[in-house]
N, C-alpha and C. Protein backbone atom coordinates (compact mmCIF):
# COMPACT_ATOMS: atom_id res chain seq x y z
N UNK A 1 203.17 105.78 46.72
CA UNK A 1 202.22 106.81 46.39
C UNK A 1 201.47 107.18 47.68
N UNK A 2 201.52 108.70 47.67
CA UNK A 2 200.82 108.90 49.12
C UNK A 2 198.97 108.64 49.06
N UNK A 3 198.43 108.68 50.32
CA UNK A 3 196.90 108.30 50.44
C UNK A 3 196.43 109.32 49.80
N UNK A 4 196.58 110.69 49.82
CA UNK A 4 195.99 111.86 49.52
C UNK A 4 196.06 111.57 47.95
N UNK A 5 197.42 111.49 47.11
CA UNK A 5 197.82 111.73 45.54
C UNK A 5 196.77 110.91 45.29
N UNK A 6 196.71 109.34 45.39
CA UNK A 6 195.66 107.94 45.47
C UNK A 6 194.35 108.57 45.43
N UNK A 7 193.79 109.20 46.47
CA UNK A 7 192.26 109.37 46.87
C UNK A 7 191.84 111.00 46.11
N UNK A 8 193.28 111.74 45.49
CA UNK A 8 192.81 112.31 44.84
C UNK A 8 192.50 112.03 43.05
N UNK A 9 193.78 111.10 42.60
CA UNK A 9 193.17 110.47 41.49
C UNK A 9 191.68 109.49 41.55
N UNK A 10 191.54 109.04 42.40
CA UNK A 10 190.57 108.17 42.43
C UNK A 10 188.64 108.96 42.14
N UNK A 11 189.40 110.38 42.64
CA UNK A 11 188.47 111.39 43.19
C UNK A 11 188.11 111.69 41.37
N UNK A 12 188.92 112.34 40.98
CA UNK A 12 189.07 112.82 39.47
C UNK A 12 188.63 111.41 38.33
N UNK A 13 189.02 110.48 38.92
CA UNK A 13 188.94 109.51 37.79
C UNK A 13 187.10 109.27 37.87
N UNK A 14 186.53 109.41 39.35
CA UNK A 14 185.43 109.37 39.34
C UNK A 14 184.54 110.03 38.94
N UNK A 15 185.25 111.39 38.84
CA UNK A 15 184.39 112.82 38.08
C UNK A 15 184.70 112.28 37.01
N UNK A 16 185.47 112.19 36.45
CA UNK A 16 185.38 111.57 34.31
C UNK A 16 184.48 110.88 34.24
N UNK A 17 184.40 109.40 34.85
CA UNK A 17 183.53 108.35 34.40
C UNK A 17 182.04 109.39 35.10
N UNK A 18 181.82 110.10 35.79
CA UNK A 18 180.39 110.45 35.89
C UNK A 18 180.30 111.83 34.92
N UNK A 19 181.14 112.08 34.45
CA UNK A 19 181.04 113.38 33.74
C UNK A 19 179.72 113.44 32.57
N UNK A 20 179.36 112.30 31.99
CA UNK A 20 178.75 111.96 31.47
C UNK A 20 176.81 112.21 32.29
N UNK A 21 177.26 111.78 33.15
CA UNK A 21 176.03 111.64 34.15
C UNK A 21 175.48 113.16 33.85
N UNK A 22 173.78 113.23 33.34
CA UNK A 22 173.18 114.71 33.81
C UNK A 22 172.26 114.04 34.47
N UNK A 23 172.45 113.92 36.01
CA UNK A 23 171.62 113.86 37.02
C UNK A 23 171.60 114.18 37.92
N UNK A 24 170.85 114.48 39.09
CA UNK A 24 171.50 115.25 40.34
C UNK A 24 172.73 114.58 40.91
N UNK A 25 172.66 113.22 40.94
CA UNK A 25 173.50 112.24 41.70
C UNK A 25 174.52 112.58 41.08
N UNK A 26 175.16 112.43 39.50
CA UNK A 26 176.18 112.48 39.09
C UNK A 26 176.62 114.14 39.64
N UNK A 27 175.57 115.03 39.19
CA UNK A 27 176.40 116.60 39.52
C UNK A 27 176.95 116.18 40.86
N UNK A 28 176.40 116.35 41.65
CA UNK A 28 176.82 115.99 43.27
C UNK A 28 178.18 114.98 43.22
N UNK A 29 178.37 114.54 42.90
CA UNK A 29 178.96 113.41 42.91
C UNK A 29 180.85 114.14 42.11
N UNK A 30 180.37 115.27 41.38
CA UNK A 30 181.33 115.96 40.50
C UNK A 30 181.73 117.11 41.42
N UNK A 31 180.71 117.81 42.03
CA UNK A 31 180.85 118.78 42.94
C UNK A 31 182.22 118.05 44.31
N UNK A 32 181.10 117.09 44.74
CA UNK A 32 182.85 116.56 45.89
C UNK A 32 183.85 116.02 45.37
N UNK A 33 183.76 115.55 43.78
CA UNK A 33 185.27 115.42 43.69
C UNK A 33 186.27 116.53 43.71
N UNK A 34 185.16 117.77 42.92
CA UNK A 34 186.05 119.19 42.79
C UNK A 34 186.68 119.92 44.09
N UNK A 35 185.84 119.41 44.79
CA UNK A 35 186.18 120.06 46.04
C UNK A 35 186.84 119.14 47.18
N UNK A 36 187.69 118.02 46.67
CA UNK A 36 188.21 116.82 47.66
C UNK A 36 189.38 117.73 47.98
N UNK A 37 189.67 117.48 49.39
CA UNK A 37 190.88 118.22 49.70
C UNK A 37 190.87 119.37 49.74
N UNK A 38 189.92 120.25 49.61
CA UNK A 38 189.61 121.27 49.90
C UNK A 38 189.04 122.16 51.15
N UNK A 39 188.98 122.43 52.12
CA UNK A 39 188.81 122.83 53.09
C UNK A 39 187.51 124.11 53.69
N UNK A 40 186.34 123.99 52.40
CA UNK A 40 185.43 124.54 52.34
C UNK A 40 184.56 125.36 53.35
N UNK A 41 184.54 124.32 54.21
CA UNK A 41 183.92 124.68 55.62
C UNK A 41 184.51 124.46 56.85
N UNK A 42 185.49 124.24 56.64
CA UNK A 42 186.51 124.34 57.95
C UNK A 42 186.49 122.97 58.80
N UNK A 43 185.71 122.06 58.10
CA UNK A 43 185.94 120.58 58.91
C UNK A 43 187.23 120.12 59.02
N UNK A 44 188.62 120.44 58.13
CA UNK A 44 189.82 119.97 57.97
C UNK A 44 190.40 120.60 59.55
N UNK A 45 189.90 121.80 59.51
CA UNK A 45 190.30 122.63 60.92
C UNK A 45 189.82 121.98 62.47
N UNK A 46 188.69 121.20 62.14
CA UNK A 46 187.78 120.92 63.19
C UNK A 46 188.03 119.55 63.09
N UNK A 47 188.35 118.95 62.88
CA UNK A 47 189.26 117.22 63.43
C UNK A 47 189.31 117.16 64.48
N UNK A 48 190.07 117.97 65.30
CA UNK A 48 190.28 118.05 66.83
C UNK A 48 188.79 117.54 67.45
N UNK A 49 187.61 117.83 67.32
CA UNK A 49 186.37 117.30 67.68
C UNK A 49 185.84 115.64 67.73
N UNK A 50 186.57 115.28 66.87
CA UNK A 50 186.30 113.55 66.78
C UNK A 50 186.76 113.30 68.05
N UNK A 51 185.65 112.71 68.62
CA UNK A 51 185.78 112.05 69.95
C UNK A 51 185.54 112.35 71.04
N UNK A 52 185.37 113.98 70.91
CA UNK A 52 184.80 114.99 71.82
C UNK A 52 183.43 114.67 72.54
N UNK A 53 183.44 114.45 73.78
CA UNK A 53 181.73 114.60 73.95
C UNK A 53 181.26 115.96 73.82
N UNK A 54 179.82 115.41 73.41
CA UNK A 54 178.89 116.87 73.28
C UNK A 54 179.16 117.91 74.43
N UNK A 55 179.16 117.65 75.81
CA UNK A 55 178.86 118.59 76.44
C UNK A 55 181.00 119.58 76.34
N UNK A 56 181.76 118.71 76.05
CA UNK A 56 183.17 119.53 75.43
C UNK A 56 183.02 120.42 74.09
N UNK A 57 181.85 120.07 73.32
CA UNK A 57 181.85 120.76 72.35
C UNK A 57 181.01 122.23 72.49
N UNK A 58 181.56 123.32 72.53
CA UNK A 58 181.13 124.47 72.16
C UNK A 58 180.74 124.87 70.99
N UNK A 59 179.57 124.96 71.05
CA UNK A 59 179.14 125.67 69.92
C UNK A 59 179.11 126.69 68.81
N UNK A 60 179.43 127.66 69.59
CA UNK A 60 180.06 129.27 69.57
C UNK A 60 180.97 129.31 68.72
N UNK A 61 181.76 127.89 69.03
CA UNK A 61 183.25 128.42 68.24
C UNK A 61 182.93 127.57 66.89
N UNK A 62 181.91 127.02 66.36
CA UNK A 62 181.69 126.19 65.12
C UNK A 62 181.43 127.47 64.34
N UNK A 63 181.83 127.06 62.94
CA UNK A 63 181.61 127.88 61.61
C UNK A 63 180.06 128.15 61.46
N UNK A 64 179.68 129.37 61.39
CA UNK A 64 178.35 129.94 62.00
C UNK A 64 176.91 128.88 61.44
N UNK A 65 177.42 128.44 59.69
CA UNK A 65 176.12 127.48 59.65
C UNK A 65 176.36 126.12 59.78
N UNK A 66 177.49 125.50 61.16
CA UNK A 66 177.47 124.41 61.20
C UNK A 66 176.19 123.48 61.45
N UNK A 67 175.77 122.46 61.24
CA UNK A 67 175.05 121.85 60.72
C UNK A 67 175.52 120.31 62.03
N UNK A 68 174.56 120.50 63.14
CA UNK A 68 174.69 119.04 64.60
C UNK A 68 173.99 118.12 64.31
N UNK A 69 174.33 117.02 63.42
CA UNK A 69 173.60 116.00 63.44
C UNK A 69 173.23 114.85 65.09
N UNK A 70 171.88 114.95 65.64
CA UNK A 70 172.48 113.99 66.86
C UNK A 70 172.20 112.45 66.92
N UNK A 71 172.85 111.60 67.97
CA UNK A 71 172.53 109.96 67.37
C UNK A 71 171.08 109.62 67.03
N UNK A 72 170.86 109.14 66.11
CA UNK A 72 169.77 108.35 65.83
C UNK A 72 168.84 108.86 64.50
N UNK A 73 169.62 110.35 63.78
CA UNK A 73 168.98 111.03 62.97
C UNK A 73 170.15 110.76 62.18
N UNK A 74 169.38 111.04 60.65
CA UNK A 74 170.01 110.84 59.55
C UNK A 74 170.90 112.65 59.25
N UNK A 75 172.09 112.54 58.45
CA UNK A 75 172.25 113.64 57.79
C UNK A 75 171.78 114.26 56.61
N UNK A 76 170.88 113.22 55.98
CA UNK A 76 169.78 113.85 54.67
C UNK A 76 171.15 113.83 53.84
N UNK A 77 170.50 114.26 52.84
CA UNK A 77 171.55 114.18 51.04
C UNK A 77 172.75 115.26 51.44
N UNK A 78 173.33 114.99 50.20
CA UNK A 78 174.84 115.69 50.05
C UNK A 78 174.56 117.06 50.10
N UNK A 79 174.69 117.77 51.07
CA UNK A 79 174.34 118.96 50.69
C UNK A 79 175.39 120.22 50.57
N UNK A 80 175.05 121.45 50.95
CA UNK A 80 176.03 122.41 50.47
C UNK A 80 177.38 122.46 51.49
N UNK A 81 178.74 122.51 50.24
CA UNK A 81 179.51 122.19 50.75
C UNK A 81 180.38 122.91 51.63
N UNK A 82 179.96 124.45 51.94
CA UNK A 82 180.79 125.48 52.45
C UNK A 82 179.70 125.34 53.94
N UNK A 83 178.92 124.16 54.16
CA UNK A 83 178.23 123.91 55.81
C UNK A 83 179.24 122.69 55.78
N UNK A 84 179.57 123.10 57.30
CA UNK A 84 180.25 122.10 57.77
C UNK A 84 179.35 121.00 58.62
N UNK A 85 179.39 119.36 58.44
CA UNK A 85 178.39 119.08 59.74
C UNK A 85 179.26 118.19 60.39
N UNK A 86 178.72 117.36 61.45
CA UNK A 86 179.33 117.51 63.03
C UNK A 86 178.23 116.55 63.13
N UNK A 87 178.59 114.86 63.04
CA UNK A 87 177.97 113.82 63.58
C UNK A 87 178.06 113.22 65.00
N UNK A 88 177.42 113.07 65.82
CA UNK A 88 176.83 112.99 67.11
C UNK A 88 176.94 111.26 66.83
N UNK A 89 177.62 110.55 67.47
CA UNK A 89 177.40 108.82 67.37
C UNK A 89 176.89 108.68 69.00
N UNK A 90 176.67 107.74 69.47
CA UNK A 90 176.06 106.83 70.70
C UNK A 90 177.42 107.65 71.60
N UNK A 91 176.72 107.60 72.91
CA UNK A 91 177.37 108.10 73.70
C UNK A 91 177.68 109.17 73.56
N UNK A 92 176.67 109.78 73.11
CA UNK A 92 177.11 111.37 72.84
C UNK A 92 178.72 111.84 72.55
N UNK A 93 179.35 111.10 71.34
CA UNK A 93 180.61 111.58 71.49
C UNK A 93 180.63 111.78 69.71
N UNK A 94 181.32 112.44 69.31
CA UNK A 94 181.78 113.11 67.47
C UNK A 94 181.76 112.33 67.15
N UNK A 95 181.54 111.76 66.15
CA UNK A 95 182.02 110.46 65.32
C UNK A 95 182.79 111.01 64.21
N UNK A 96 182.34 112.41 63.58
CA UNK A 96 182.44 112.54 62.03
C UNK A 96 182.45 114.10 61.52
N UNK A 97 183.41 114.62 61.47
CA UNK A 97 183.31 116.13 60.83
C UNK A 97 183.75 116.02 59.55
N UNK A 98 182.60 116.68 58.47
CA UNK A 98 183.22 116.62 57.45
C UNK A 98 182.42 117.94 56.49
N UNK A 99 182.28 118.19 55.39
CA UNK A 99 181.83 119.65 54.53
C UNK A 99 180.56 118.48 53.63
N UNK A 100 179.65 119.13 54.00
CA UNK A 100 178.23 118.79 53.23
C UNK A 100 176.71 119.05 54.05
């Protein structure tokens, strides 16, 4: 079974058991399963960046409301999923592109 088929049942099986949930956490929680594998904000495109130092990363060319987290700050809650953000680890280098 491939990782994707796996992490997408796993994804779905998790929206059922929270389907139940009316809370923000559960909606949220239903929202990224719906959208696993989905390519919302263009982080699937932007991979190439992991590992990048900051000063290689251009700005310009990020999806207009990308979202620069830098080391030592939090990314705050799950948020909207068509912003892409762009985690900054030690040594000023990408750690993490992903849609939220």
């Amino acid at each position: 079974m491939s990782r994707w088929f796996a992490a997408t049942c796993l994804g779905l099986a998790g929206a059922f058991v929270l389907s139940g949930c009316d809370t923000e956490a559960g909606r949220q929680a239903q929202s990224l399963a719906r959208n696993m594998g989905s390519d919302s904000c263009g982080a699937v495109r932007n991979q190439n960046l992991v590992g990048r130092t900051t000063e290689l990363l251009n700005v310009t060319e990020l999806p207009r409301n990308t979202r620069v987290v830098p080391v030592g700050s939090s990314a705050g809650p799950i948020g909207d999923e068509r912003r892409m953000t762009v985690i900054i680890g030690s040594g000023n280098v990408v750690t993490r592109v992903y849609c939220g």
